[in-house]
Structures are given as C-alpha cells and as structure tokens.
C-alpha atoms as a PDB file:
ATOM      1  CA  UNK A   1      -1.232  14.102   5.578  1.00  0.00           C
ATOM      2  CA  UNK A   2      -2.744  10.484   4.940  1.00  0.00           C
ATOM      3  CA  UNK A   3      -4.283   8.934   8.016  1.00  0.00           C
ATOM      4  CA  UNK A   4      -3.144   5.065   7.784  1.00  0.00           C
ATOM      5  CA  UNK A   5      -5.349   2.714   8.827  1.00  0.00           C
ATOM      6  CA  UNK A   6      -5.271   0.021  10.890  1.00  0.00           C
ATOM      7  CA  UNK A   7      -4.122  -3.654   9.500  1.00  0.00           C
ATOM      8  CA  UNK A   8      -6.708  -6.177   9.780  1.00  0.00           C
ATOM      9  CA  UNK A   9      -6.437  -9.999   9.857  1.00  0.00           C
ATOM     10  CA  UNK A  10      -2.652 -11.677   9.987  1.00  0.00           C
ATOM     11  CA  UNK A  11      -1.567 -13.162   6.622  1.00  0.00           C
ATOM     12  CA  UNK A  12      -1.580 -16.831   5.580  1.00  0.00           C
ATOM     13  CA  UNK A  13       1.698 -17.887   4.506  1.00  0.00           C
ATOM     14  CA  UNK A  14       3.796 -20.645   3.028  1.00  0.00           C
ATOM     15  CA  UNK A  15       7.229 -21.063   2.448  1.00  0.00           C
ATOM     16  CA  UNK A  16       8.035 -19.408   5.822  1.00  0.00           C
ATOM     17  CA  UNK A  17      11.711 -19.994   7.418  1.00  0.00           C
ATOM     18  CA  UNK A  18      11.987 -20.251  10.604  1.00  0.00           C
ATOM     19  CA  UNK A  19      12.450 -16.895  13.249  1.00  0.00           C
ATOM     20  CA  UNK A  20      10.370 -15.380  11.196  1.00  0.00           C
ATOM     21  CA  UNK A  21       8.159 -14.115  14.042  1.00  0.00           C
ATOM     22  CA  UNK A  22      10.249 -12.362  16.920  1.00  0.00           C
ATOM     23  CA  UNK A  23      10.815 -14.517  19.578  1.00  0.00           C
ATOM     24  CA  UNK A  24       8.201 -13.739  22.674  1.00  0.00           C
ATOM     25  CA  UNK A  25       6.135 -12.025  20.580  1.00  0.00           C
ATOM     26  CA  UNK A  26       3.270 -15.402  20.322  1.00  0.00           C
ATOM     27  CA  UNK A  27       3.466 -15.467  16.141  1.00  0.00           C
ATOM     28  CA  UNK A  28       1.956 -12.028  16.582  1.00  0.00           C
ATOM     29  CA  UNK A  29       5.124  -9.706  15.559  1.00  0.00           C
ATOM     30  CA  UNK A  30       7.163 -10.356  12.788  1.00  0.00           C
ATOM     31  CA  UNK A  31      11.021 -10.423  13.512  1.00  0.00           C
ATOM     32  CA  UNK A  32      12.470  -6.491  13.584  1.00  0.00           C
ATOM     33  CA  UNK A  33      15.257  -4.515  14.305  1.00  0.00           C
ATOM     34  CA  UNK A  34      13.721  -3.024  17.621  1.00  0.00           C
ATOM     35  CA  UNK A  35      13.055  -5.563  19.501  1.00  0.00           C
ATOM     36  CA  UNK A  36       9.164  -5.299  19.771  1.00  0.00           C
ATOM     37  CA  UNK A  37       7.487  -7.874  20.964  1.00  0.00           C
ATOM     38  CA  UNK A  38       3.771  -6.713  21.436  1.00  0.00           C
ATOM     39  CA  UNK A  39       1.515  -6.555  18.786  1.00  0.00           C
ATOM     40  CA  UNK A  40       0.391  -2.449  19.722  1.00  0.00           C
ATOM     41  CA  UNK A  41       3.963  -1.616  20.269  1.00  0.00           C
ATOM     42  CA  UNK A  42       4.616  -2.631  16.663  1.00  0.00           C
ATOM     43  CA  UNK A  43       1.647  -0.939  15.184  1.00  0.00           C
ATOM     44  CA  UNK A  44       2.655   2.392  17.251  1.00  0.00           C
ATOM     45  CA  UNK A  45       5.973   2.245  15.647  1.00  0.00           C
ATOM     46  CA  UNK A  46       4.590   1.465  12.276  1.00  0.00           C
ATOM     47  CA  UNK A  47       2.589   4.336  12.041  1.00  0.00           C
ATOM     48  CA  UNK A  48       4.991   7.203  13.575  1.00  0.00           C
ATOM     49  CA  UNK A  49       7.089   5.526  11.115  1.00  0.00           C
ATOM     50  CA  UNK A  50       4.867   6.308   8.608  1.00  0.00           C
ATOM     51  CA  UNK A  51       3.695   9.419   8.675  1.00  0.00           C
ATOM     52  CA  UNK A  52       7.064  10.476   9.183  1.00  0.00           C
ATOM     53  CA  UNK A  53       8.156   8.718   5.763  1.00  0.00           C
ATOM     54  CA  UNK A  54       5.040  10.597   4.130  1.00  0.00           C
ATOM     55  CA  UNK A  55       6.894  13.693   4.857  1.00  0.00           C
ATOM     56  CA  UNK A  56      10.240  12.797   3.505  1.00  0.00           C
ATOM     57  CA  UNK A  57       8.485  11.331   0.286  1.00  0.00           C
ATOM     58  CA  UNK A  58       6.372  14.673  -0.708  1.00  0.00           C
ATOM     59  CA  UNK A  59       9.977  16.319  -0.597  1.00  0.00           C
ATOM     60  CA  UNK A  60      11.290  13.745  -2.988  1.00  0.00           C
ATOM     61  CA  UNK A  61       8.899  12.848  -5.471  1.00  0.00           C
ATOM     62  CA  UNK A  62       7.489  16.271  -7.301  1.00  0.00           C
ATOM     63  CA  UNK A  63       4.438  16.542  -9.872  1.00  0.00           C
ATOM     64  CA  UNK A  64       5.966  15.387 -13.266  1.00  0.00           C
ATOM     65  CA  UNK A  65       7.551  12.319 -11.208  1.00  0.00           C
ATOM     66  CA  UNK A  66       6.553   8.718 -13.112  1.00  0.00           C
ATOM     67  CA  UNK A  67       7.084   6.384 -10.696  1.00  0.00           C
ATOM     68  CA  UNK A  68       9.135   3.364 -10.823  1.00  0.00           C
ATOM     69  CA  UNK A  69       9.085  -0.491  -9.447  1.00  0.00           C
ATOM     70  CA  UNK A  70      12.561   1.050  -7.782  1.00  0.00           C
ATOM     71  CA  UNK A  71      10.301   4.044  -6.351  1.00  0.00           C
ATOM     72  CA  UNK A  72       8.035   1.714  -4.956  1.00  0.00           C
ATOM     73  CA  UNK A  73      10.261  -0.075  -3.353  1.00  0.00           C
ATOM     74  CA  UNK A  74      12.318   2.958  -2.032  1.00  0.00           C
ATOM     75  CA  UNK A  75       8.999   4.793  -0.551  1.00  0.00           C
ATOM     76  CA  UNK A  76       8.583   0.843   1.542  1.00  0.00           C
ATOM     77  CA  UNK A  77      12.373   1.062   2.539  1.00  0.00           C
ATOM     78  CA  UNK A  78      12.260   4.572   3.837  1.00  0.00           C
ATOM     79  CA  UNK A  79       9.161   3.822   5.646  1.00  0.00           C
ATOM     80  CA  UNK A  80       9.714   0.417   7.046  1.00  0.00           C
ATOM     81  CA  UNK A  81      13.669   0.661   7.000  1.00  0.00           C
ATOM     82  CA  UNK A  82      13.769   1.747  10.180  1.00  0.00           C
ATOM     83  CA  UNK A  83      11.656  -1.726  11.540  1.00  0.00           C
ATOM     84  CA  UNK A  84      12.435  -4.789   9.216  1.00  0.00           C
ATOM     85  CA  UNK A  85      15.870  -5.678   7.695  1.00  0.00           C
ATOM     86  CA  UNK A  86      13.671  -6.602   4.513  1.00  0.00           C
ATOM     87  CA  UNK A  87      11.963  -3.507   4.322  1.00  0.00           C
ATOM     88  CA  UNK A  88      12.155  -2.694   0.550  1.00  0.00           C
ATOM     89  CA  UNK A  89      12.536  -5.951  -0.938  1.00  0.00           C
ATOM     90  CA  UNK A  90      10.417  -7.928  -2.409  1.00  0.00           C
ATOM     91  CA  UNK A  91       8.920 -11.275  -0.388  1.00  0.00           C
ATOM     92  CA  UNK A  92      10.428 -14.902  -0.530  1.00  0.00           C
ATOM     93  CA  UNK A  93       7.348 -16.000   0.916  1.00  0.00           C
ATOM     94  CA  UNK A  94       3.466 -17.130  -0.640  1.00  0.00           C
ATOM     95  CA  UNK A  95       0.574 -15.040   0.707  1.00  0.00           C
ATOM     96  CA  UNK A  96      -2.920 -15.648   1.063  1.00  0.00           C
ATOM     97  CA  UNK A  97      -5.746 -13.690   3.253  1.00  0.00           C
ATOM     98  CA  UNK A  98      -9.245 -14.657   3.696  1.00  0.00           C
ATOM     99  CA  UNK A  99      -8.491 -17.678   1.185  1.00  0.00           C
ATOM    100  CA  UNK A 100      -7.381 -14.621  -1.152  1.00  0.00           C
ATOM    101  CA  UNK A 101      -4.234 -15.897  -2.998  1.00  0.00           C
ATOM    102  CA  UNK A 102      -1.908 -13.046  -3.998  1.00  0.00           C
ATOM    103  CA  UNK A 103       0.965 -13.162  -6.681  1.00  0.00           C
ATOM    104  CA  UNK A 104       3.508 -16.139  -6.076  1.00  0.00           C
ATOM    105  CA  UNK A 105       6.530 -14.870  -4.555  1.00  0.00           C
ATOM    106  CA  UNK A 106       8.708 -15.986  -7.783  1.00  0.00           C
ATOM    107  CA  UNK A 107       6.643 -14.192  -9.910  1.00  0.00           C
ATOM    108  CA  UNK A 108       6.957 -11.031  -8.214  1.00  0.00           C
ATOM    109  CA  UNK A 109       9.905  -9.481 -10.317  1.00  0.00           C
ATOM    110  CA  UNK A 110       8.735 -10.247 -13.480  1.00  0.00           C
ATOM    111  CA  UNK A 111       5.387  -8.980 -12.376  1.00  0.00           C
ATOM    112  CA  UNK A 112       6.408  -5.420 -10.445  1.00  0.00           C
ATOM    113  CA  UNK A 113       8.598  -4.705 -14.151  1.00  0.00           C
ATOM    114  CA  UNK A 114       5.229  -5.221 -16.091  1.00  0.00           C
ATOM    115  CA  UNK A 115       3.287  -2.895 -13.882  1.00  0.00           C
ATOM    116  CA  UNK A 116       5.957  -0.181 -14.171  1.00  0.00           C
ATOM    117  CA  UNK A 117       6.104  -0.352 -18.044  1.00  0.00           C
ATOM    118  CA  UNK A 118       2.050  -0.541 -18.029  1.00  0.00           C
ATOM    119  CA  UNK A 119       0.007   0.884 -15.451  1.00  0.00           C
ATOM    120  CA  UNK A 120       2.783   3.415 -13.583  1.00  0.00           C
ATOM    121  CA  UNK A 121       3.830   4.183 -17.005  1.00  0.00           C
ATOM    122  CA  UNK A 122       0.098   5.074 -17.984  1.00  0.00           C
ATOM    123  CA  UNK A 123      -1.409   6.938 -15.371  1.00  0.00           C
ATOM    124  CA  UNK A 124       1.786   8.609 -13.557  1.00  0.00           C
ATOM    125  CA  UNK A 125       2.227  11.037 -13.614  1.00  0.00           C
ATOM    126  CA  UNK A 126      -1.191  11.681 -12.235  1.00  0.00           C
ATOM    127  CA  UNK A 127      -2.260  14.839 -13.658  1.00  0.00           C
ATOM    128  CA  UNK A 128      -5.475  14.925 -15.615  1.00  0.00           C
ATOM    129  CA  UNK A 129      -7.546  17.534 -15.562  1.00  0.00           C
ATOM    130  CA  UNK A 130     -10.639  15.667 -15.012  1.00  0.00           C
ATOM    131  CA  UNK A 131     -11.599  14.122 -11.492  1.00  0.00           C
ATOM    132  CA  UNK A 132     -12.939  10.689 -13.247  1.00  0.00           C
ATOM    133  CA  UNK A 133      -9.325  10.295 -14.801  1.00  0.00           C
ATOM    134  CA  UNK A 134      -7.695  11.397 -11.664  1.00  0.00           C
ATOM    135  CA  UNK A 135     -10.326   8.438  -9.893  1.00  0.00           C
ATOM    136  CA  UNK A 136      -9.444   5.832 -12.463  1.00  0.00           C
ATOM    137  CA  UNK A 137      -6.572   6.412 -12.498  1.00  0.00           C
ATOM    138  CA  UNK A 138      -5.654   5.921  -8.260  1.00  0.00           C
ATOM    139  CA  UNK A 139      -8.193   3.170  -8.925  1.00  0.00           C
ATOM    140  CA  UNK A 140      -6.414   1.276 -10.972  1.00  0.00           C
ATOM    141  CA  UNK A 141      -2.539   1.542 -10.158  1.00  0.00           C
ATOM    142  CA  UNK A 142      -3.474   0.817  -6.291  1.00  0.00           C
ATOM    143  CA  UNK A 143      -5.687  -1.922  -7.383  1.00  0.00           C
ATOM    144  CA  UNK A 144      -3.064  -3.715  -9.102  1.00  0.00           C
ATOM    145  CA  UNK A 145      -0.364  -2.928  -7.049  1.00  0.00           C
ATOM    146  CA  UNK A 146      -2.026  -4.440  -4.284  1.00  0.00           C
ATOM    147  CA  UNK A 147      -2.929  -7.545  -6.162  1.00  0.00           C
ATOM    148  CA  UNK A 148       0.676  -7.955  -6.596  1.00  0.00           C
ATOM    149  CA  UNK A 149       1.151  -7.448  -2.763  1.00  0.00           C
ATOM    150  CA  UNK A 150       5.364  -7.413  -3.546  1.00  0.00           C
ATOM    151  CA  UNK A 151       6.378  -7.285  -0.238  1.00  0.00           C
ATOM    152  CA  UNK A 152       6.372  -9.398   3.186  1.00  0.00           C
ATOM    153  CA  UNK A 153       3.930  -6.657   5.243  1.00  0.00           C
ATOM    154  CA  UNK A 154       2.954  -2.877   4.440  1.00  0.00           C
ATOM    155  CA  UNK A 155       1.562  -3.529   0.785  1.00  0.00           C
ATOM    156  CA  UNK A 156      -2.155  -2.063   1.656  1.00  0.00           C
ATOM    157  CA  UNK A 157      -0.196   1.070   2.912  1.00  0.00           C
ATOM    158  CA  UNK A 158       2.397   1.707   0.672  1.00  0.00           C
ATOM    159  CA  UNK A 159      -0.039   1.088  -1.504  1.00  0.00           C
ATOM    160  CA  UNK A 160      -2.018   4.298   0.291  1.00  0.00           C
ATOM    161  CA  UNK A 161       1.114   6.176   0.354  1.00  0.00           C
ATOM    162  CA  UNK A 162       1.393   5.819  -3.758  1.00  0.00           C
ATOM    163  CA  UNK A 163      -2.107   7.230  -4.057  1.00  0.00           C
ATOM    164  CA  UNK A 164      -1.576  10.002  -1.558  1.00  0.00           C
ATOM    165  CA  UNK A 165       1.552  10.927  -3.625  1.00  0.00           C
ATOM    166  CA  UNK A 166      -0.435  10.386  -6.777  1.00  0.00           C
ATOM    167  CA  UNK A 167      -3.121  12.817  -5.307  1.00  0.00           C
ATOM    168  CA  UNK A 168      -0.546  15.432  -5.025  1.00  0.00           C
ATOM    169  CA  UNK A 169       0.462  15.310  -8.210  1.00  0.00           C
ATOM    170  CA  UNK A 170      -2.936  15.804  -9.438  1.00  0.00           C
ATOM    171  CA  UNK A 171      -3.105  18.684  -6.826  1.00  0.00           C
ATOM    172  CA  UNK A 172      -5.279  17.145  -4.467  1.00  0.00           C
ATOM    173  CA  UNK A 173      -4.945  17.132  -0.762  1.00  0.00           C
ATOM    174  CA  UNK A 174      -3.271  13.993   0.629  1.00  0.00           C
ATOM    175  CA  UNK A 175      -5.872  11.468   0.849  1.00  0.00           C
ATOM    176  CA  UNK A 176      -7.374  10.463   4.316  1.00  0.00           C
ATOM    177  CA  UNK A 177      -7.963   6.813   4.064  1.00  0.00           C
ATOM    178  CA  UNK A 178      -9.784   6.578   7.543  1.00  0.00           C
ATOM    179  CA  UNK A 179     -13.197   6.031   6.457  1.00  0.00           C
ATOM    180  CA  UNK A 180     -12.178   2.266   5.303  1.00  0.00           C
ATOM    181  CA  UNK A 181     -12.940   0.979   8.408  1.00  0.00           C
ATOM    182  CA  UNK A 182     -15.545  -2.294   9.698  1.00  0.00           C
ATOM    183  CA  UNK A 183     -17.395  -3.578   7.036  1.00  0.00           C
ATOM    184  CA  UNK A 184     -16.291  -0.430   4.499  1.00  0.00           C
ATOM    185  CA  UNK A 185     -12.829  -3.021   4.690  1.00  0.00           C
ATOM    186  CA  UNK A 186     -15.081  -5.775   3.206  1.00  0.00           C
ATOM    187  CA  UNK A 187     -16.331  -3.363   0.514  1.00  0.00           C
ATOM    188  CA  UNK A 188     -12.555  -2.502  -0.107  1.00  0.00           C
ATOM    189  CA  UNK A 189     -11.446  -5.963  -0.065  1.00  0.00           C
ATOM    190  CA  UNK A 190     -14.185  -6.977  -2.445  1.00  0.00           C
ATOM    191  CA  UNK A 191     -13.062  -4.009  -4.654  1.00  0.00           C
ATOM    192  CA  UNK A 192      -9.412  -5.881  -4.975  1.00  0.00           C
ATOM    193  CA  UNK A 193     -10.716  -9.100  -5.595  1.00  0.00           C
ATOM    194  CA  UNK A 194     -13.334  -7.522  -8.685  1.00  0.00           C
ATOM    195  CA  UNK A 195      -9.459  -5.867  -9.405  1.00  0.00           C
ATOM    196  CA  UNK A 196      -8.522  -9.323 -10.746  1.00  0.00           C
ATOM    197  CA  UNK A 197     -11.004  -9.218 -13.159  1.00  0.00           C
ATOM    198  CA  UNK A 198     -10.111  -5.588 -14.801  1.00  0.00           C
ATOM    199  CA  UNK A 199     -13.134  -4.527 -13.216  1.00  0.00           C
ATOM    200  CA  UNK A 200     -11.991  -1.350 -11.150  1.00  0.00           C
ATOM    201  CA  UNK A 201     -15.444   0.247 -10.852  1.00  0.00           C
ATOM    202  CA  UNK A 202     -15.456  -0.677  -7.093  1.00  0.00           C
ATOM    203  CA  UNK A 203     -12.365   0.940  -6.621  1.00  0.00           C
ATOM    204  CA  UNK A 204     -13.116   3.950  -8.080  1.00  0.00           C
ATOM    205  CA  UNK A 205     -16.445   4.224  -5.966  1.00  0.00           C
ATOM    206  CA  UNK A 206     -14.125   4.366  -2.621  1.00  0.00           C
ATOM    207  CA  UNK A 207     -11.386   6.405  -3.994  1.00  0.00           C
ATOM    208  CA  UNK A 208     -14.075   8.536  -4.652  1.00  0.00           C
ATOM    209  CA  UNK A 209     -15.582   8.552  -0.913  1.00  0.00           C
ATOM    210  CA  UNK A 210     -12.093   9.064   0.023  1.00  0.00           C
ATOM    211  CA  UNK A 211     -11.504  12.057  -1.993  1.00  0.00           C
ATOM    212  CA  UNK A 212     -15.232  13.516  -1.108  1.00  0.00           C
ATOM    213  CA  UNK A 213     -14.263  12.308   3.067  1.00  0.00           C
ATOM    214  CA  UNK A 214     -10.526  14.303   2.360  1.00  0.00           C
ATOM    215  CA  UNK A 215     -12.605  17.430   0.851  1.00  0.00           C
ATOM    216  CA  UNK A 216     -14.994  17.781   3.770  1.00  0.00           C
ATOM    217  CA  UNK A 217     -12.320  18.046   6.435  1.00  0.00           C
ATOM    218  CA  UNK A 218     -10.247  20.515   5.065  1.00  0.00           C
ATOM    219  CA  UNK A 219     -13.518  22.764   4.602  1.00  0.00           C
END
C-alpha cells in the first residue's frame, strides 16, 4: 500500500472566511467534523484515513479505468469525507507556498475539465508496456494535477493516491512515496515548479526513485 508522507509547511492563503481554523486549535488545524484540535491528532487521523481510503479505491477503480475530474474528486471525498465537510470539492480560497502561487480558485473548474479531456484522457489508463511511458506518464498527470492544487488541503496526496492507482493499472506495486523526505521535498518541489514549464524531466527522475525504492522492498 502507499506510505503517505508527511505534510510540510502550512499554506499561504487569501480569500479566507472566517472559522476557518477550528477554534483552540492556534491557526494550526483547519475546521473538521471531529473536533481535533492538535496538529498530530489531525495528521493521525489523516493518515488512518488514508490508507484506509487506498483500500476502498483499488476495489473501485480497475485497470481499463480513465479517470475523471469527478474521480478525482470522489477518491478526495472518500478519503477526507470522513474529516472536512469540504472534502471533495474544489477550494474557494487562493493558495500560495513558499511564494509558489497555485491556480486561482475561480479558475479551478475550467481548469480540472481541461486536464480530464487532456492529460487523464492521454495517459489513463496507465498501461504501456514500457517503464519510460509508464514514468512519463505518472510524471506528468501528478505534475499537473498538483499545479492545479483543486482542493483546500490533501492535493500532494491525492495526488499520490492517483499515481499509486495509476501504478496498478500498469501492474506495478503501489508506490511507496516515503523516500521524499528533507531536502528530497525540495528536489520534489523544484520538480513541480520546472512542471509549469512542460518540463517534467524532474518528475520523472523521482517517480523513478520511487518505483526503484517500491521494487527493493518487496524483494
């Protein structure tokens, strides 16, 4: 199963209403259905949450499967559905990380029904017989899905999640994302940013770490 990794700095944001962050919680937890107020109590959740969503989405989403804007919000809303009562739809609000300006929230829709009919259209299903396809192809969906980044918190993950299911598909084990870690999340982050570009080289070279990192641990 995909090992998640941890999140890493809190998002800039604009546009934000108010109660956004739970109350008690210092601007550390956004506002959820549980209750949780500390920031390790929310990222314990997050991840049970996840891996148990990995498991219902293998069951759902076979081989031939071409994924959808609607599946990519589904596999957020069965993950996060459980924690946020926006967990599936897209994000009202402007994000920015590390000066890093993602998609404007009002161009998300319009956006998310161009990458459907153009990149999830082209490279899902995922099932070349070649490894550098297979590569460029997780390369360059996550890339620009995450570039996107269509909803409020989880987009890095779901993001994972996609390529995991993508991997699958291309009858590869589940990716294990866990070597992104320290200053490999620099090297990833740089590989989003060189995403804006069309230039998904950088990409590919950690997909394919992760795929050589997943090999090794089921040998």
């Amino acid at each position: 199963m995909t090992k998640p990794i941890k999140t890493g700095r809190r998002y800039e944001t604009t546009g934000l209403v108010e109660g956004q962050y739970h109350p008690r919680s210092h601007g550390r937890v956004l506002r959820n259905l549980l209750g949780i107020t500390r920031k390790r109590d929310m990222n314990r959740t997050e991840l049970a949450e996840q891996l148990r969503a990995m498991t219902e989405l293998v069951d759902r989403y076979d081989r031939d499967h071409r994924f959808t804007a609607d599946d990519i919000c589904e596999i957020h809303r069965i993950w996060l559905g459980p924690v946020y009562a926006w967990a599936g739809k897209y994000r009202k609000v402007n994000l920015t990380k590390g000066g890093f300006p993602f998609a404007a929230a009002g161009h998300i829709p319009r956006l998310m029904a161009e990458f459907e009919k153009t990149t999830l259209a082209s490279y899902t299903p995922c099932r070349s017989a070649s490894i550098e396809a297979i590569i460029r192809a997780l390369a360059v969906v996550h890339t620009e899905l995450v570039i996107i980044h269509p909803f409020r918190e989880g987009n890095g993950r779901v993001a994972r999640m996609l390529a995991s299911l993508m991997s699958l598909q291309a009858e590869l084990p589940a990716l294990d994302f866990g070597g992104v870690r320290a200053w490999k999340r620099q090297e990833y982050f740089a590989a989003v940013q060189a995403g804006v570009g069309r230039d998904y080289r950088p990409m590919e070279r950690i997909f394919t770490s992760v795929i050589r990192r997943t090999s090794r641990k089921r040998t």
